[in-house]
C-alpha atoms as a PDB file:
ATOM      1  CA  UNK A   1     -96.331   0.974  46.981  1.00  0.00           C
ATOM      2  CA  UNK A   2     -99.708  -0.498  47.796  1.00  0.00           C
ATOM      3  CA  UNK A   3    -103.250   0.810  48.492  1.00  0.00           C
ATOM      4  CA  UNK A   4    -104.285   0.194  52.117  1.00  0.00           C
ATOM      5  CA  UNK A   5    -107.407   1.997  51.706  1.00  0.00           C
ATOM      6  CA  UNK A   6    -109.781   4.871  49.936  1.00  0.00           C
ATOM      7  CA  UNK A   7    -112.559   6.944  50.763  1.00  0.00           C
ATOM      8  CA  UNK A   8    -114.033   9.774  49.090  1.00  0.00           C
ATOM      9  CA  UNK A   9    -114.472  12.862  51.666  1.00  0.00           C
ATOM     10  CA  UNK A  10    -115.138  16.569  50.377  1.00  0.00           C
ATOM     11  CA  UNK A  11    -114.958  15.513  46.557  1.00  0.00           C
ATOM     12  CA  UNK A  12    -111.471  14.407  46.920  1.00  0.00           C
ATOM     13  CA  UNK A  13    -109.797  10.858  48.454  1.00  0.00           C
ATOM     14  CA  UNK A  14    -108.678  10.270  51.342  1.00  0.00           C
ATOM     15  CA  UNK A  15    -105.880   7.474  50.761  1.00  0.00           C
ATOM     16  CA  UNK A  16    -103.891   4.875  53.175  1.00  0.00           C
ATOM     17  CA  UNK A  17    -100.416   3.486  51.605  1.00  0.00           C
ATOM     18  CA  UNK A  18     -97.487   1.331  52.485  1.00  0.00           C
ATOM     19  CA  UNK A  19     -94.161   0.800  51.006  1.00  0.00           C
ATOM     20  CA  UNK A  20     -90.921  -0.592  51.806  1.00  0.00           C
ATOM     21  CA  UNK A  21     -88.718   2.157  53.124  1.00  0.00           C
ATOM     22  CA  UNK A  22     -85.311   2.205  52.291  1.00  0.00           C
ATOM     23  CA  UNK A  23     -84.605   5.112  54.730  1.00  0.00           C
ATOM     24  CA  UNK A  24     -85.985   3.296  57.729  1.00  0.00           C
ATOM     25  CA  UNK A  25     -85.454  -0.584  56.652  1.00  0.00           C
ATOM     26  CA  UNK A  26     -89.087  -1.500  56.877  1.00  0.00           C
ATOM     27  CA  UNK A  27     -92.738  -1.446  55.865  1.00  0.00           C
ATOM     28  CA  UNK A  28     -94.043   1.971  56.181  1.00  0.00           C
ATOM     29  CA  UNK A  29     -97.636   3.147  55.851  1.00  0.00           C
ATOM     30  CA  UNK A  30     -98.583   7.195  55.481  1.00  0.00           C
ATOM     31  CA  UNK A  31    -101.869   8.306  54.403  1.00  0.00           C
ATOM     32  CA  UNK A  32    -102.681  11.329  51.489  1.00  0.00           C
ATOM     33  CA  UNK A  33    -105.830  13.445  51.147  1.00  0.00           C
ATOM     34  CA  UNK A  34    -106.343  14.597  47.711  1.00  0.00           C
ATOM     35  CA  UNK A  35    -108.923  17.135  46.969  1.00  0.00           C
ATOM     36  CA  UNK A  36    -111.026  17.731  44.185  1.00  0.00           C
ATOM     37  CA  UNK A  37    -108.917  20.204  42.683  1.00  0.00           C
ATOM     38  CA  UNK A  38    -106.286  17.981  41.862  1.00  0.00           C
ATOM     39  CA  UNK A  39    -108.965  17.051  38.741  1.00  0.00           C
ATOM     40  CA  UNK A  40    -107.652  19.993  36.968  1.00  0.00           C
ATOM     41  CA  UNK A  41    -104.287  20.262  37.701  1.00  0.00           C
ATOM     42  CA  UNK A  42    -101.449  19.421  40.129  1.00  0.00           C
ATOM     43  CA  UNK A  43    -101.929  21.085  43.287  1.00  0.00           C
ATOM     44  CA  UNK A  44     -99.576  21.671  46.334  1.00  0.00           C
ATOM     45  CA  UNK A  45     -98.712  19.800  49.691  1.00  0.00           C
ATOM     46  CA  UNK A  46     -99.107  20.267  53.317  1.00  0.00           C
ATOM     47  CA  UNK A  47     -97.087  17.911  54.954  1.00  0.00           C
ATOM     48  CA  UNK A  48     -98.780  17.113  58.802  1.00  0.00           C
ATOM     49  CA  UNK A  49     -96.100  15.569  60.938  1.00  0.00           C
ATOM     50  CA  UNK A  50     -98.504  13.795  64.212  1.00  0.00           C
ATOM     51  CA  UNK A  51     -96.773  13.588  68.160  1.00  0.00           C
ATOM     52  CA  UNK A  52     -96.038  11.468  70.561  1.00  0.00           C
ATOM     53  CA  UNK A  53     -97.860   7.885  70.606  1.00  0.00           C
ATOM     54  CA  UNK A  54     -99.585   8.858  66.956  1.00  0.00           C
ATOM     55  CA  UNK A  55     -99.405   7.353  63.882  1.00  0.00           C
ATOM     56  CA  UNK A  56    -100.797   8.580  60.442  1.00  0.00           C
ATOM     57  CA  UNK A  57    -104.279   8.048  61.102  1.00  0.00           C
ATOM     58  CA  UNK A  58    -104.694  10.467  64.558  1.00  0.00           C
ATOM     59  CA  UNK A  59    -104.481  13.907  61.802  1.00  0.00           C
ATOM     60  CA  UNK A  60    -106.002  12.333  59.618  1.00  0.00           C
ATOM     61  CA  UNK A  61    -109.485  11.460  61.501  1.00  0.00           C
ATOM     62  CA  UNK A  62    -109.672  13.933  64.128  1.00  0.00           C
ATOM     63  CA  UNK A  63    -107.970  16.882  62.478  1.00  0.00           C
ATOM     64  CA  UNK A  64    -110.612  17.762  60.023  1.00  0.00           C
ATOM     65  CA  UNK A  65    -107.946  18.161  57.691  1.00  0.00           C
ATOM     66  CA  UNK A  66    -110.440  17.143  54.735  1.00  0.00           C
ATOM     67  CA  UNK A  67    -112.994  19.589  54.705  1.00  0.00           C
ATOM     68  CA  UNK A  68    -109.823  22.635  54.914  1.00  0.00           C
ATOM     69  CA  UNK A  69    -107.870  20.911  52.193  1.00  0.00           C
ATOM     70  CA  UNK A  70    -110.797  20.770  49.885  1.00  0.00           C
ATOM     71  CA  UNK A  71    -111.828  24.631  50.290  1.00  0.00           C
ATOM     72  CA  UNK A  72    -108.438  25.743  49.260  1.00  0.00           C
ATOM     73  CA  UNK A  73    -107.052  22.966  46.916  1.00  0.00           C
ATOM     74  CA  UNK A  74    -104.094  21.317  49.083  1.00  0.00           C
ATOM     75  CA  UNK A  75    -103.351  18.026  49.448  1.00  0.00           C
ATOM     76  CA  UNK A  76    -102.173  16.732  52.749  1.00  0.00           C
ATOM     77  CA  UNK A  77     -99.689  14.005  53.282  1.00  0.00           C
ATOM     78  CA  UNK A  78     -99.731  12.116  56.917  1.00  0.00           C
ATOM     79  CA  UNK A  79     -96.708  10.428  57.395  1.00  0.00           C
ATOM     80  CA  UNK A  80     -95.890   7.853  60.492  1.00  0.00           C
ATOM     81  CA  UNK A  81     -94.042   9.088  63.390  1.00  0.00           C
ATOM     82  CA  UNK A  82     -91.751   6.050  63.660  1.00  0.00           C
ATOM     83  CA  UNK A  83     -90.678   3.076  62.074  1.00  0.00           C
ATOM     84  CA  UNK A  84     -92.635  -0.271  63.109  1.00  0.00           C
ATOM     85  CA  UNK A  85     -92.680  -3.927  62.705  1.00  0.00           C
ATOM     86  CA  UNK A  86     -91.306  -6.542  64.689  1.00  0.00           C
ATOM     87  CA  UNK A  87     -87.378  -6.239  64.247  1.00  0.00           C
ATOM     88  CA  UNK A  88     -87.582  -2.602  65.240  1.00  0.00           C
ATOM     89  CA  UNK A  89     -86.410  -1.349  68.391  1.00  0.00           C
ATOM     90  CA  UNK A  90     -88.578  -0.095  70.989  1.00  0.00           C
ATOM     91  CA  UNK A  91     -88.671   0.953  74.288  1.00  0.00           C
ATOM     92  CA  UNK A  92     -91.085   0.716  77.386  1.00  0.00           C
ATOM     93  CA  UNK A  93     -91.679   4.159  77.805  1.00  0.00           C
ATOM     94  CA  UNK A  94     -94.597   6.038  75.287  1.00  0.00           C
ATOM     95  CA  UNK A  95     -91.864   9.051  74.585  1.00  0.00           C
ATOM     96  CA  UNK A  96     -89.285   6.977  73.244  1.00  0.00           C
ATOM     97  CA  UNK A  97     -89.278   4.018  70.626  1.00  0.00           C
ATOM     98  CA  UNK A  98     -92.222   3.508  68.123  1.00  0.00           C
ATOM     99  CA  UNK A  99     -94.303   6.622  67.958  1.00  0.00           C
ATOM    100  CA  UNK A 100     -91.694   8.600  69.115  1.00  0.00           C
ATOM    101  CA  UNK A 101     -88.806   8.834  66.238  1.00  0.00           C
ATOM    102  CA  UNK A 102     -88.595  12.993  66.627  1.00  0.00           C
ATOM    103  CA  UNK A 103     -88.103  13.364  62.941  1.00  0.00           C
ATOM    104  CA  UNK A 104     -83.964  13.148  62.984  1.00  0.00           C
ATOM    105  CA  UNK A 105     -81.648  10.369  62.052  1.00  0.00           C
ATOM    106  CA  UNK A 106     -80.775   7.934  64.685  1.00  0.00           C
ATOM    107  CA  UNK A 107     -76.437   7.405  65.113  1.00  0.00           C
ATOM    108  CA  UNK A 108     -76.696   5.447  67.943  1.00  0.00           C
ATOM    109  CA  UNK A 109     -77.740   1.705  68.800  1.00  0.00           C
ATOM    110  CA  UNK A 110     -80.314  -0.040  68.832  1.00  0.00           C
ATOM    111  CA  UNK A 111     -82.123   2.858  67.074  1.00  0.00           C
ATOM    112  CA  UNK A 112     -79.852   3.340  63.799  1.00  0.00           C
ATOM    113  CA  UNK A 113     -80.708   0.695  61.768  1.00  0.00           C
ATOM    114  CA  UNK A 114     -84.444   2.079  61.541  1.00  0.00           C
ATOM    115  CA  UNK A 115     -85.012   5.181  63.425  1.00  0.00           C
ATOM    116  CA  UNK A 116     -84.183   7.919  60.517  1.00  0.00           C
ATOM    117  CA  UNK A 117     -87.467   9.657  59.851  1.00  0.00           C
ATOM    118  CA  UNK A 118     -85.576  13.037  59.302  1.00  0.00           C
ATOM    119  CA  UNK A 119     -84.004  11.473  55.586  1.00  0.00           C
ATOM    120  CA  UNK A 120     -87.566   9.509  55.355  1.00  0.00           C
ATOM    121  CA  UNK A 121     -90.026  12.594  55.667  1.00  0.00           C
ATOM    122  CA  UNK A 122     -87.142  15.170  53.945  1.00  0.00           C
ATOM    123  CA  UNK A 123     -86.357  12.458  51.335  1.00  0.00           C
ATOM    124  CA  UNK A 124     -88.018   9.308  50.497  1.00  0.00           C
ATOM    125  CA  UNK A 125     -91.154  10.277  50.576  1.00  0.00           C
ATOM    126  CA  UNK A 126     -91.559  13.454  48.701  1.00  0.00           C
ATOM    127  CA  UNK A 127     -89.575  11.239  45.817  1.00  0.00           C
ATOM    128  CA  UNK A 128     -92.762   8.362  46.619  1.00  0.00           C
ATOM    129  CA  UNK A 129     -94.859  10.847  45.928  1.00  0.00           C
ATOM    130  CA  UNK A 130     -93.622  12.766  42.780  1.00  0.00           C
ATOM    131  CA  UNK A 131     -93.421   9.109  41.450  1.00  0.00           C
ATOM    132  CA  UNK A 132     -96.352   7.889  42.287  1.00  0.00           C
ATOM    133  CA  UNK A 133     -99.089  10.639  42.179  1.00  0.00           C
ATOM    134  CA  UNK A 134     -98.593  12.910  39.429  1.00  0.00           C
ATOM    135  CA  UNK A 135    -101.694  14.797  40.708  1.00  0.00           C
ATOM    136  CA  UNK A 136     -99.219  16.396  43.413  1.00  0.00           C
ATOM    137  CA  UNK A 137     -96.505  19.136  42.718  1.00  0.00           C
ATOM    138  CA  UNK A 138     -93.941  18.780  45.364  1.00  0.00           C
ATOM    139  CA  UNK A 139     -92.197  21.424  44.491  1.00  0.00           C
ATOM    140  CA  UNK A 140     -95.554  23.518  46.370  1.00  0.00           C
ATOM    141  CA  UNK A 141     -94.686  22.319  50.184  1.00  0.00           C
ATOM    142  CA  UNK A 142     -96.031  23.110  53.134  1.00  0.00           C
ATOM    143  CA  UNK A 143     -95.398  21.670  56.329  1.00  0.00           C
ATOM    144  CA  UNK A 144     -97.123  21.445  60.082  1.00  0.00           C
ATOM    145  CA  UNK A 145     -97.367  19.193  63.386  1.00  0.00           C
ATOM    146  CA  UNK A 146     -98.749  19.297  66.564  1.00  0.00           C
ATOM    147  CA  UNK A 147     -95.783  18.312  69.533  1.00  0.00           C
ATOM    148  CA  UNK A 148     -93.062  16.459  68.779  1.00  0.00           C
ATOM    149  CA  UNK A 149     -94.620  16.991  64.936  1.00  0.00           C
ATOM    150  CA  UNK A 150     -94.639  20.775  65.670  1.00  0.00           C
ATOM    151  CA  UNK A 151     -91.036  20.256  66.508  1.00  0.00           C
ATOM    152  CA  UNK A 152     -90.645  18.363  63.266  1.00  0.00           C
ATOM    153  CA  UNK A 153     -92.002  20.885  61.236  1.00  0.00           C
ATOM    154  CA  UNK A 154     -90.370  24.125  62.675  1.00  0.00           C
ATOM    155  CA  UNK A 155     -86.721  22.593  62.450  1.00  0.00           C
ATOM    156  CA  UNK A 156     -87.523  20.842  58.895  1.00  0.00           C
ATOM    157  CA  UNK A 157     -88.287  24.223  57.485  1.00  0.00           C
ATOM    158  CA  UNK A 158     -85.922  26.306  58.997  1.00  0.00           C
ATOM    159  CA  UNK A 159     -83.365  23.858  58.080  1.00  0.00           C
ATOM    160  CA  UNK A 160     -84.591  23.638  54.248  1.00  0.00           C
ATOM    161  CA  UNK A 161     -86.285  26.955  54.062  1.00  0.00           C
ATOM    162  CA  UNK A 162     -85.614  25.544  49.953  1.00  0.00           C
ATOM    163  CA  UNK A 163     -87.746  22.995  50.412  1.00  0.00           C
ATOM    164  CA  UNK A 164     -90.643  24.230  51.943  1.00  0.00           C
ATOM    165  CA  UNK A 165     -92.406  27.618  51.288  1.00  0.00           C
ATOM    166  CA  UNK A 166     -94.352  27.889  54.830  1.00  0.00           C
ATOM    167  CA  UNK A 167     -94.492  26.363  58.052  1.00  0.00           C
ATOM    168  CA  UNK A 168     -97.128  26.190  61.066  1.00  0.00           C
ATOM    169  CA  UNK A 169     -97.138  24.244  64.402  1.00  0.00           C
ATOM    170  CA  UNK A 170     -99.519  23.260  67.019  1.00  0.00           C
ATOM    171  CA  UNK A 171     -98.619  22.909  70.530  1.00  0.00           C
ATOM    172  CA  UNK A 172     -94.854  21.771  69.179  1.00  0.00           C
ATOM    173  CA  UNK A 173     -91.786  21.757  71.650  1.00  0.00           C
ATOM    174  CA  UNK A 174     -90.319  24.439  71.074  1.00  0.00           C
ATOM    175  CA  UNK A 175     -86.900  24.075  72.703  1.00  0.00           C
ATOM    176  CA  UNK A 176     -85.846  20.326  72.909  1.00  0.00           C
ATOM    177  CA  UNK A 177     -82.460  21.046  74.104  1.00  0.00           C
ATOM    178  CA  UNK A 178     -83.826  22.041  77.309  1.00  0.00           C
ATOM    179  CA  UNK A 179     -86.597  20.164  77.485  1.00  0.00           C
ATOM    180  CA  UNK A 180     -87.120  16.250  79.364  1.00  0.00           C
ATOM    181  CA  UNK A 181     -89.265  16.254  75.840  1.00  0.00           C
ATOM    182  CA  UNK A 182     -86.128  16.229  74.132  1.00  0.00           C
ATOM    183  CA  UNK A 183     -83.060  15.845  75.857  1.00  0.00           C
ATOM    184  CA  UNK A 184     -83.894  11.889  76.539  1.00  0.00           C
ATOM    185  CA  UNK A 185     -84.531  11.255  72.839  1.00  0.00           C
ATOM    186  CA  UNK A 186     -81.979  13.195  71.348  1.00  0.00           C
ATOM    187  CA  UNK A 187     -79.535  11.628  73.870  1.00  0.00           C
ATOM    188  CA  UNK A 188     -80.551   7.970  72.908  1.00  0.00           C
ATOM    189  CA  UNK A 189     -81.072   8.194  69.536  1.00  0.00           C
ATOM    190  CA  UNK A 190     -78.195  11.160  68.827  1.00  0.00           C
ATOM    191  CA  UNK A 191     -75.975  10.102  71.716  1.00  0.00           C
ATOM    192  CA  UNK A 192     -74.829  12.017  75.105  1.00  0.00           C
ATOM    193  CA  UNK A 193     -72.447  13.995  73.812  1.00  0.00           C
ATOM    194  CA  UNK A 194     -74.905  17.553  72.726  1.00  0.00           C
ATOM    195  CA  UNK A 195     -72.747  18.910  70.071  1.00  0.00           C
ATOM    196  CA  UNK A 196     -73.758  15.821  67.978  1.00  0.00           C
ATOM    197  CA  UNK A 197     -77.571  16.897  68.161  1.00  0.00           C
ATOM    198  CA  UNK A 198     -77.302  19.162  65.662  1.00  0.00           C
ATOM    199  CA  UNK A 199     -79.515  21.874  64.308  1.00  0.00           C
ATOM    200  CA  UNK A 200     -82.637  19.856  66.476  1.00  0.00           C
ATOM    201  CA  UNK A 201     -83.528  22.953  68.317  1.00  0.00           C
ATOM    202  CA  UNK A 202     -86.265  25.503  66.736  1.00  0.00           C
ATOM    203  CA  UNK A 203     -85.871  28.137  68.823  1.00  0.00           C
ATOM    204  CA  UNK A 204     -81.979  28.339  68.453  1.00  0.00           C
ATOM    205  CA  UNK A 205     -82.664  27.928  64.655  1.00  0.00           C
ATOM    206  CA  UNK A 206     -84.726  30.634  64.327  1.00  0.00           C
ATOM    207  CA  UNK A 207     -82.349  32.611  66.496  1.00  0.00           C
ATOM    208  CA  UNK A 208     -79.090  31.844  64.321  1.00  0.00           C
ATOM    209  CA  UNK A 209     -81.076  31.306  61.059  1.00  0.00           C
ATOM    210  CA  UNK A 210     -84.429  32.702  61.214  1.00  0.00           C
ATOM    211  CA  UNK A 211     -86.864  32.116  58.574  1.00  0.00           C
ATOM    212  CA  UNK A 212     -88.035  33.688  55.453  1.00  0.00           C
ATOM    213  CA  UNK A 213     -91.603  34.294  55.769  1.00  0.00           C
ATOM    214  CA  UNK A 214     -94.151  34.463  58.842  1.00  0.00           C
ATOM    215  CA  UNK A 215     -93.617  32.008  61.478  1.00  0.00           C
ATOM    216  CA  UNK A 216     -97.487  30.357  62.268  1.00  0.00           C
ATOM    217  CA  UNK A 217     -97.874  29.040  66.048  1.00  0.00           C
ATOM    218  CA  UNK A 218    -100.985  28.243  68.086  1.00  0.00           C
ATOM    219  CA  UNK A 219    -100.976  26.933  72.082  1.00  0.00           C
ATOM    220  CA  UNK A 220    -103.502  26.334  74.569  1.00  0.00           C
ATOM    221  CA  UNK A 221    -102.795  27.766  77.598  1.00  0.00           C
ATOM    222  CA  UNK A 222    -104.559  25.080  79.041  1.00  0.00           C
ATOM    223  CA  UNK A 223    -101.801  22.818  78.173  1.00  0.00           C
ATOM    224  CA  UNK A 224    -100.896  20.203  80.691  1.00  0.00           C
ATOM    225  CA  UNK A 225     -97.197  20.093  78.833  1.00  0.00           C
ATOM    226  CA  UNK A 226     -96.341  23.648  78.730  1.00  0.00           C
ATOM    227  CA  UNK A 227     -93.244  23.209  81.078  1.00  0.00           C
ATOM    228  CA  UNK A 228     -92.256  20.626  78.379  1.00  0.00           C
ATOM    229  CA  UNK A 229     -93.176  22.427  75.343  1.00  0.00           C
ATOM    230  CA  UNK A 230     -91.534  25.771  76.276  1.00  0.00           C
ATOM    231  CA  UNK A 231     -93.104  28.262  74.108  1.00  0.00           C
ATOM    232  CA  UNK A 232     -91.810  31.166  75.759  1.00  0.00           C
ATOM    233  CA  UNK A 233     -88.198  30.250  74.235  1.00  0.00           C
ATOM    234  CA  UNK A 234     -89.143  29.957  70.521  1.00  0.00           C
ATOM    235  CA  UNK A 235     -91.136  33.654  71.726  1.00  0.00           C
ATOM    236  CA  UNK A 236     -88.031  34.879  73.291  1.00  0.00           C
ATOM    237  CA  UNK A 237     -85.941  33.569  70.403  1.00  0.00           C
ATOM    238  CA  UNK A 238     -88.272  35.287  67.201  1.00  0.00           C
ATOM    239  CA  UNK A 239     -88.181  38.968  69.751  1.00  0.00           C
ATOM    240  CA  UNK A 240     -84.346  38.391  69.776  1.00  0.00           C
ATOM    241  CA  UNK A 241     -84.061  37.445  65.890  1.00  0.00           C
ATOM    242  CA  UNK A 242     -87.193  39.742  64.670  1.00  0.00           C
ATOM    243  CA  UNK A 243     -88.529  37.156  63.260  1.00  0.00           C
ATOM    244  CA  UNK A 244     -91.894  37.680  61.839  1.00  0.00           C
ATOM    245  CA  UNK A 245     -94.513  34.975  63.764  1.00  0.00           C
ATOM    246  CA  UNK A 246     -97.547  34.874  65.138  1.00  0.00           C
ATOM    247  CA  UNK A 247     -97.733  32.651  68.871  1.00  0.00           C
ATOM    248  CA  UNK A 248    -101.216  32.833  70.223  1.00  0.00           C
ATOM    249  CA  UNK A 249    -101.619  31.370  73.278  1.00  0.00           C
ATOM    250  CA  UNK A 250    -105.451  30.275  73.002  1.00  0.00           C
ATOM    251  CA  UNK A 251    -107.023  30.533  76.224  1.00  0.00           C
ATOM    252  CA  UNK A 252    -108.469  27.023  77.748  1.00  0.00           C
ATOM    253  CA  UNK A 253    -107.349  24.744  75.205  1.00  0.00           C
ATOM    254  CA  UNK A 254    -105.642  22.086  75.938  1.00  0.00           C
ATOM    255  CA  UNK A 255    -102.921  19.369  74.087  1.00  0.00           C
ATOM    256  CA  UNK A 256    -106.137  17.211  72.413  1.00  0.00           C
ATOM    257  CA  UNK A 257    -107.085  17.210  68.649  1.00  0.00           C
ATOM    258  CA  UNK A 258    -110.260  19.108  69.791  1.00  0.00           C
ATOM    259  CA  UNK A 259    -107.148  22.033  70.032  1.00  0.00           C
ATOM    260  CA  UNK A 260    -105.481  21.501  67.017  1.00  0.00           C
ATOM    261  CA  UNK A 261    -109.646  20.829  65.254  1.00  0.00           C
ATOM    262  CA  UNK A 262    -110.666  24.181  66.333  1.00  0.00           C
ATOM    263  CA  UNK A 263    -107.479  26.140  64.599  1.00  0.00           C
ATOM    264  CA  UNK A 264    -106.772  23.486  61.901  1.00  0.00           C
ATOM    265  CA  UNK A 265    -108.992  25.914  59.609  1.00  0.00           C
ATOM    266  CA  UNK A 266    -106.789  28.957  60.022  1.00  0.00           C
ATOM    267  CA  UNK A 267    -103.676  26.831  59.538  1.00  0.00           C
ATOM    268  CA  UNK A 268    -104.875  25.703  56.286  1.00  0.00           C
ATOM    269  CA  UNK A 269    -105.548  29.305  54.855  1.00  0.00           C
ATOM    270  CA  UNK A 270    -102.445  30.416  56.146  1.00  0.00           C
ATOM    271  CA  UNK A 271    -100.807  27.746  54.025  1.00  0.00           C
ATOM    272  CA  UNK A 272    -102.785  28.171  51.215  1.00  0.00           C
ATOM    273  CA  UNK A 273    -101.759  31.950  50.492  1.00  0.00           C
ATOM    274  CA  UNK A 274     -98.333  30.903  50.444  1.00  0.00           C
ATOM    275  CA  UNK A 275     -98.731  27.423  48.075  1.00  0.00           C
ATOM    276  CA  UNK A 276    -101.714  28.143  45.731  1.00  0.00           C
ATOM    277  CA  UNK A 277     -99.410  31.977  44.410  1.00  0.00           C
END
C-alpha cells in the first residue's frame, strides 16, 4: 500500500491510497478520513460506496463527510467504483465499464478478469485496512452510497447483515431488476440469463430477507432519475415485509452532491448511534 496523499481536515486526516488488488487484478486507489478520535482509541467505519461516473474523490470533496465524521468519531472509507488502468475493459457508454462496476462480481467476458468490486469492497479491503491502520476497528461497520452506491450499500448489508451493523442510502436504485439502471449491467457483467443475478436486488432482499435494524433512505423528489431509481418498490417492498425504514422523499432536491451535502449530517448520526454503542 502506498500514500497518495494527506491533509489534515477537522483534527483528523483525510488520506488517498493505492494498492495492488488481488480481487480486481490491478492498481486500486480508495481514500480514508480519520478523525481525531482515533488518538484515543480505535474507532468504527462508515463505508461510502460513490455512483455512476465517480471515483473515490466525488464523497470525499463534496460530501462534507469530514466535518460529520469528526463530531461523532467515525472514520470513513471511500472506495473506487470500478477497476481502472489500461488493460481493463471498458465500454463507450458512462453506465457501463469504468465507474460503473455495480459492486458484484463480474462472470462474464471481457469484464471477469477485473470487474469484482463485490469480493473487493466485502473482502480485500476491510482485510487492507485491519492490516494497515490499526487506528480502525472493522469489526464497527457502517455502510452508505448515493445511486448505484446506494444500491451497493442496501444489498451489501442485507446480504451480510454480520458484517455490517447499519446501513443508509442516498438516491440509490432501488430495484435493478427492473430498472434500464440495472438490467444492462447485470446482463453484461452477470450474463442474460436472470437467475444468475443473484441476490442484486434490494427491494426483493428486503422483501425475502429484511433487515435487522432501521432501514435509512433519503430522495429528492426533484430527481431527474426517479423512473430509474424506483423508490416506490424498495417502499412497497419494506410495507410488504414490515420492515422498519425511514424513505423521505425531500422535496426539490435533486441527484447532485448538493442533495446528498444537505442530509449527509443526519446520515452520519444515524450511523453513529448504531457504531459508537
Amino acid at each position: 500500500m502506498e500514500t497518495v496523499s494527506t491533509n489534515v481536515s477537522f483534527g483528523g486526516t483525510q488520506g488517498v491510497y493505492s494498492h495492488t488488488s488481488q480481487a480486481c487484478a490491478c492498481d486500486m486507489t480508495f481514500a480514508v478520513y480519520t478523525p481525531p478520535q482515533a488518538k484515543n482509541g480505535p474507532v468504527p467505519v462508515l463505508y461510502w460506496l460513490s455512483g455512476l461516473t465517480c471515483t473515490h474523490a466525488n464523497a470525499m470533496e463534496k460530501a462534507g463527510a469530514q466535518r460529520a465524521a469528526a463530531e461523532h468519531g467515525v472514520a470513513v472509507i471511500f472506495p473506487d467504483t470500478s477497476p481502472r488502468g489500461d488493460d481493463v475493459a471498458d465500454d463507450e457508454a458512462y453506465d457501463l465499464g469504468k465507474g460503473a462496476g455495480f459492486y458484484v462480481d463480474a462472470t462474464q467476458s471481457p469484464w471477469a478478469p477485473n470487474f469484482s468490486m463485490l469480493t473487493y469492497v466485502r473482502d480485500e479491503l476491510p482485510a487492507l485496512l485491519k492490516a494497515n491502520f490499526p487506528q480502525l476497528d472493522t469489526t464497527r461497520a457502517g455502510v452508505s452510497g448515493h445511486s448505484m452506491g446506494g444500491h451497493g450499500a442496501l444489498t451489501l448489508a442485507l446480504n451480510n447483515p454480520d458484517r455490517y451493523r447499519s446501513v443508509s442510502a442516498f438516491a440509490p436504485i432501488c430495484n435493478p431488476h427492473g430498472s434500464d439502471w440495472g438490467r444492462k449491467q447485470l446482463s453484461a457483467y452477470l450474463g442474460e440469463d436472470e437467475s444468475a443475478w443473484g441476490d442484486t436486488d434490494a427491494s426483493k432482499l428486503v422483501q425475502d430477507k429484511g433487515w435487522h435494524d432501521e432501514i435509512l433512505v433519503d430522495q429528492g423528489d426533484g430527481d431527474n432519475f426517479l423512473d430509474l431509481l424506483k423508490t416506490k418498490s424498495l417502499i412497497d417492498a419494506c410495507d410488504a415485509r414490515g420492515q422498519a425504514a425511514t424513505i423521505t422523499m425531500r422535496p426539490g432536491y435533486d441527484h447532485s452532491y448538493y442533495f446528498v451535502a444537505s442530509f449527509f449530517p443526519e446520515h452520519m448520526a444515524f450511523h453513529a448511534a448504531r457504531l459508537t454503542k
